[in-house]
C-alpha atoms as a PDB file:
ATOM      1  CA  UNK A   1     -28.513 -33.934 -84.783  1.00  0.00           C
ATOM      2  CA  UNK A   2     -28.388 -34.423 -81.460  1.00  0.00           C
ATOM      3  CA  UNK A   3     -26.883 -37.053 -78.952  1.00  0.00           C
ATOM      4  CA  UNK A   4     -29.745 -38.093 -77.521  1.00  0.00           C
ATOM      5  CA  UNK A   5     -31.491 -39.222 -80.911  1.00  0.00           C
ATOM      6  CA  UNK A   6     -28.632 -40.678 -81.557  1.00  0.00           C
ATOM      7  CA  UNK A   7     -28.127 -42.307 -77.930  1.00  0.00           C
ATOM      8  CA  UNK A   8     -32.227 -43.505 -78.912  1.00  0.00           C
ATOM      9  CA  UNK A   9     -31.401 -45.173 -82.343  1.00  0.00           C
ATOM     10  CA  UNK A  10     -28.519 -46.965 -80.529  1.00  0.00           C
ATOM     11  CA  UNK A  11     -30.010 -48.280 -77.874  1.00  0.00           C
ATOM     12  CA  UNK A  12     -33.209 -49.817 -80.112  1.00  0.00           C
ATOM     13  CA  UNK A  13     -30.266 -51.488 -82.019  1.00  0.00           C
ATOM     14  CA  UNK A  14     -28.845 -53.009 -79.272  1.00  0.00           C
ATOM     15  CA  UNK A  15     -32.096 -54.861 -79.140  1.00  0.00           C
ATOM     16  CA  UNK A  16     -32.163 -56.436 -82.483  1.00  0.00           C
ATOM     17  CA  UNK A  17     -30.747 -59.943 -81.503  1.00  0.00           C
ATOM     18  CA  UNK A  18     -28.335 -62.247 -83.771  1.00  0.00           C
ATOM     19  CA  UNK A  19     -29.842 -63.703 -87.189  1.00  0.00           C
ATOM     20  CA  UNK A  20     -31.659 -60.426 -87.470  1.00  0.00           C
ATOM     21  CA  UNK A  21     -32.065 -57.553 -89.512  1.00  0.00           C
ATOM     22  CA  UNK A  22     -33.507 -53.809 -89.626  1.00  0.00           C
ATOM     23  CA  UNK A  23     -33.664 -51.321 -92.202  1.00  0.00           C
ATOM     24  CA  UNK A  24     -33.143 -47.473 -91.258  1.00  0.00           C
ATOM     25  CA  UNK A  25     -36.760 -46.684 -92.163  1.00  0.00           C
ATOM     26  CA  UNK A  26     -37.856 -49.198 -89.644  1.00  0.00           C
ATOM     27  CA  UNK A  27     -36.094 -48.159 -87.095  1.00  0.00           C
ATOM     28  CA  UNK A  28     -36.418 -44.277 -87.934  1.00  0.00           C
ATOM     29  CA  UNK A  29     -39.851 -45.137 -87.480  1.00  0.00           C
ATOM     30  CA  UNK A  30     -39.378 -46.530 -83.891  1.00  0.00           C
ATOM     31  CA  UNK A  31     -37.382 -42.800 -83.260  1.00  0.00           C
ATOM     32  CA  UNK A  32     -39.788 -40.803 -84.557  1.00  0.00           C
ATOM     33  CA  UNK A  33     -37.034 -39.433 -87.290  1.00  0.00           C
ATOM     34  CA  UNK A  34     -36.135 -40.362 -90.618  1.00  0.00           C
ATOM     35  CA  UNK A  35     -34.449 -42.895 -92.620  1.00  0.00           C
ATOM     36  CA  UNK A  36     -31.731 -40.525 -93.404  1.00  0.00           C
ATOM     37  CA  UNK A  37     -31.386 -39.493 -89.437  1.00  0.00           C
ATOM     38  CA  UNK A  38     -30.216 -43.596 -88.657  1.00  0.00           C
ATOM     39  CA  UNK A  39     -27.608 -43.344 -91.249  1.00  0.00           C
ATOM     40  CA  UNK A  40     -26.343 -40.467 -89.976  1.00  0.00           C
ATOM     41  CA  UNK A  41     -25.766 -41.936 -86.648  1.00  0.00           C
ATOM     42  CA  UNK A  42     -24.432 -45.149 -88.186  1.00  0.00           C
ATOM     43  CA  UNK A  43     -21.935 -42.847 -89.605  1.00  0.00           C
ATOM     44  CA  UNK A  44     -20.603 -40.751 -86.624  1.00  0.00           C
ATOM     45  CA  UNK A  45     -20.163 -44.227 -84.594  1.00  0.00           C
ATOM     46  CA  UNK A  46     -17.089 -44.304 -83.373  1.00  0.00           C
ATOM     47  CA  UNK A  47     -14.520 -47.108 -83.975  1.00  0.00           C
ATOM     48  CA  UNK A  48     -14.576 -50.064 -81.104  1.00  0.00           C
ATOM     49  CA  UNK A  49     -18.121 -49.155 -80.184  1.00  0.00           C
ATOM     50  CA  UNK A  50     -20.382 -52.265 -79.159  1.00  0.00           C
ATOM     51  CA  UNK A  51     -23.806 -50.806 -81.112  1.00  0.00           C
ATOM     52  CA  UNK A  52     -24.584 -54.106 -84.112  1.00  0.00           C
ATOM     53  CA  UNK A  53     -24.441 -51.024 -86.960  1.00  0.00           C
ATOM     54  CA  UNK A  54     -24.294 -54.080 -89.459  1.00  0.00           C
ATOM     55  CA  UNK A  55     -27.863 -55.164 -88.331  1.00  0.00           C
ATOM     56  CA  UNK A  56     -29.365 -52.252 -90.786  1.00  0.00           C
ATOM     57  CA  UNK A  57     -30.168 -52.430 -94.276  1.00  0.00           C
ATOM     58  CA  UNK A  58     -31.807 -50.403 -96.627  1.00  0.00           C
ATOM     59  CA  UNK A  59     -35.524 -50.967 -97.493  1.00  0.00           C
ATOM     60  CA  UNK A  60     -34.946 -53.452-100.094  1.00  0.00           C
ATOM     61  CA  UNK A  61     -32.779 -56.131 -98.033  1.00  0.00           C
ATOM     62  CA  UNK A  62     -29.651 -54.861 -98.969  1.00  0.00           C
ATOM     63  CA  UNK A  63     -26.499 -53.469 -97.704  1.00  0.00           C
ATOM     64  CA  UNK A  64     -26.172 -49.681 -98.179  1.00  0.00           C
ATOM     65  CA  UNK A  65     -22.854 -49.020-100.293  1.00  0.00           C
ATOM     66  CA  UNK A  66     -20.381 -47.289 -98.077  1.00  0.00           C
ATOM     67  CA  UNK A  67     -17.637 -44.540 -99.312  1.00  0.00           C
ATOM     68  CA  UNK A  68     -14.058 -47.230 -99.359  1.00  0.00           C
ATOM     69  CA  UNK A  69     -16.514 -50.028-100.070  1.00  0.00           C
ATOM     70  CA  UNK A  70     -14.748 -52.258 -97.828  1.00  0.00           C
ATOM     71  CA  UNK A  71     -17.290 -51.763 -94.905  1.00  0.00           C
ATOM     72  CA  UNK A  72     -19.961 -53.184 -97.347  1.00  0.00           C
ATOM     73  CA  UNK A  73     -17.720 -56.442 -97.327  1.00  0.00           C
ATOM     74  CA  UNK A  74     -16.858 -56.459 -93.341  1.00  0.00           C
ATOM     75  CA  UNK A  75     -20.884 -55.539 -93.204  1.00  0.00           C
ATOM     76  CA  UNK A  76     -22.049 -58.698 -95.362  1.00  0.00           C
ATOM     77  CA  UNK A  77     -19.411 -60.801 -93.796  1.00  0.00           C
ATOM     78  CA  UNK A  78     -20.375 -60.151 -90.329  1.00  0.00           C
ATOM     79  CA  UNK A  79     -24.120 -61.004 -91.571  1.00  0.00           C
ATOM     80  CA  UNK A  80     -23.618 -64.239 -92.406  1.00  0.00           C
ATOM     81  CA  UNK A  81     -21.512 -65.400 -89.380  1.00  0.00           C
ATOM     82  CA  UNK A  82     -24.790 -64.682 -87.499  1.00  0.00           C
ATOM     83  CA  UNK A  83     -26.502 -66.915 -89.992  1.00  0.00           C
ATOM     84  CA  UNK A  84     -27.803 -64.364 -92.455  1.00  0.00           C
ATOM     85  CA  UNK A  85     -28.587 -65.793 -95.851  1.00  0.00           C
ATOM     86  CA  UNK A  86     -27.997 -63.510 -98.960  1.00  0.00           C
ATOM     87  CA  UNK A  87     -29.751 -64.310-102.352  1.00  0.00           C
ATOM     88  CA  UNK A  88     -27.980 -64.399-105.637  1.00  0.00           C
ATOM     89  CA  UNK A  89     -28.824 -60.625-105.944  1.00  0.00           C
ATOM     90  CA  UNK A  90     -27.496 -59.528-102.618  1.00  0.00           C
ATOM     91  CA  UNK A  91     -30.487 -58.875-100.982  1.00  0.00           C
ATOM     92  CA  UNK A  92     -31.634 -60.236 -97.352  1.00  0.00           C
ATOM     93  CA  UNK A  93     -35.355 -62.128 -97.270  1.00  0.00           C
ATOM     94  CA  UNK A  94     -36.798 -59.085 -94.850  1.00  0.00           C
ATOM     95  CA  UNK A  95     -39.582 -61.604 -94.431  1.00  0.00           C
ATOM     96  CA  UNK A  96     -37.365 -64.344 -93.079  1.00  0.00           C
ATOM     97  CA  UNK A  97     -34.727 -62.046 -90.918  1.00  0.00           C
ATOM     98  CA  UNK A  98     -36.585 -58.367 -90.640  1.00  0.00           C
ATOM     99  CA  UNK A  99     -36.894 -58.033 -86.315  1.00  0.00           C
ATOM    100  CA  UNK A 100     -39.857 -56.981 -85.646  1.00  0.00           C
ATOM    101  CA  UNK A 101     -39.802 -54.344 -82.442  1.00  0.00           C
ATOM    102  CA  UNK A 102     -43.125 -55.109 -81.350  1.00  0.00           C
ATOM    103  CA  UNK A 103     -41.769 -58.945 -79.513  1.00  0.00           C
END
């Protein structure tokens, strides 16, 4: 993939404000590239960067699992600092905290 998609999906990101949510499909679909494509790029981010990676979810509200598991934790931890709430299955209200790109 190259830099400049992945310079793209950072940048729309950076837009999603505090108390709010994405999921990669939504914001694949702001590329023009898949679901798949954003996860890739949350991925190669290197450490110390300033792009809100914790601000996407998958489809259903909840936090992707991640390889060591313990960026899951920092992920959902992070969330609710910012004044996401989590139901008692794990999942985020997308209705409630979704951003919507079109503000």
């Amino acid at each position: 993939m190259g830099e400049k998609l992945y310079d793209q999906i950072y940048q729309l990101l950076r837009q999603i404000p505090v108390g709010h949510v994405t999921t990669y499909g939504a914001l694949a679909n702001q590329i023009g590239c898949t679901a798949r494509t954003v996860g890739f790029a949350m991925a190669a981010l290197p450490k110390g960067n300033d792009v809100p990676w914790h601000r996407v979810v998958n489809y259903q509200g909840r936090i992707s699992p991640r390889s060591n598991g313990h960026g899951s934790l920092v992920q959902k931890k992070i969330l609710i600092t910012e004044g996401i709430v989590f139901n008692a299955d794990g999942r985020i209200d997308l209705k409630l905290y979704a951003w919507n790109f079109m503000r």
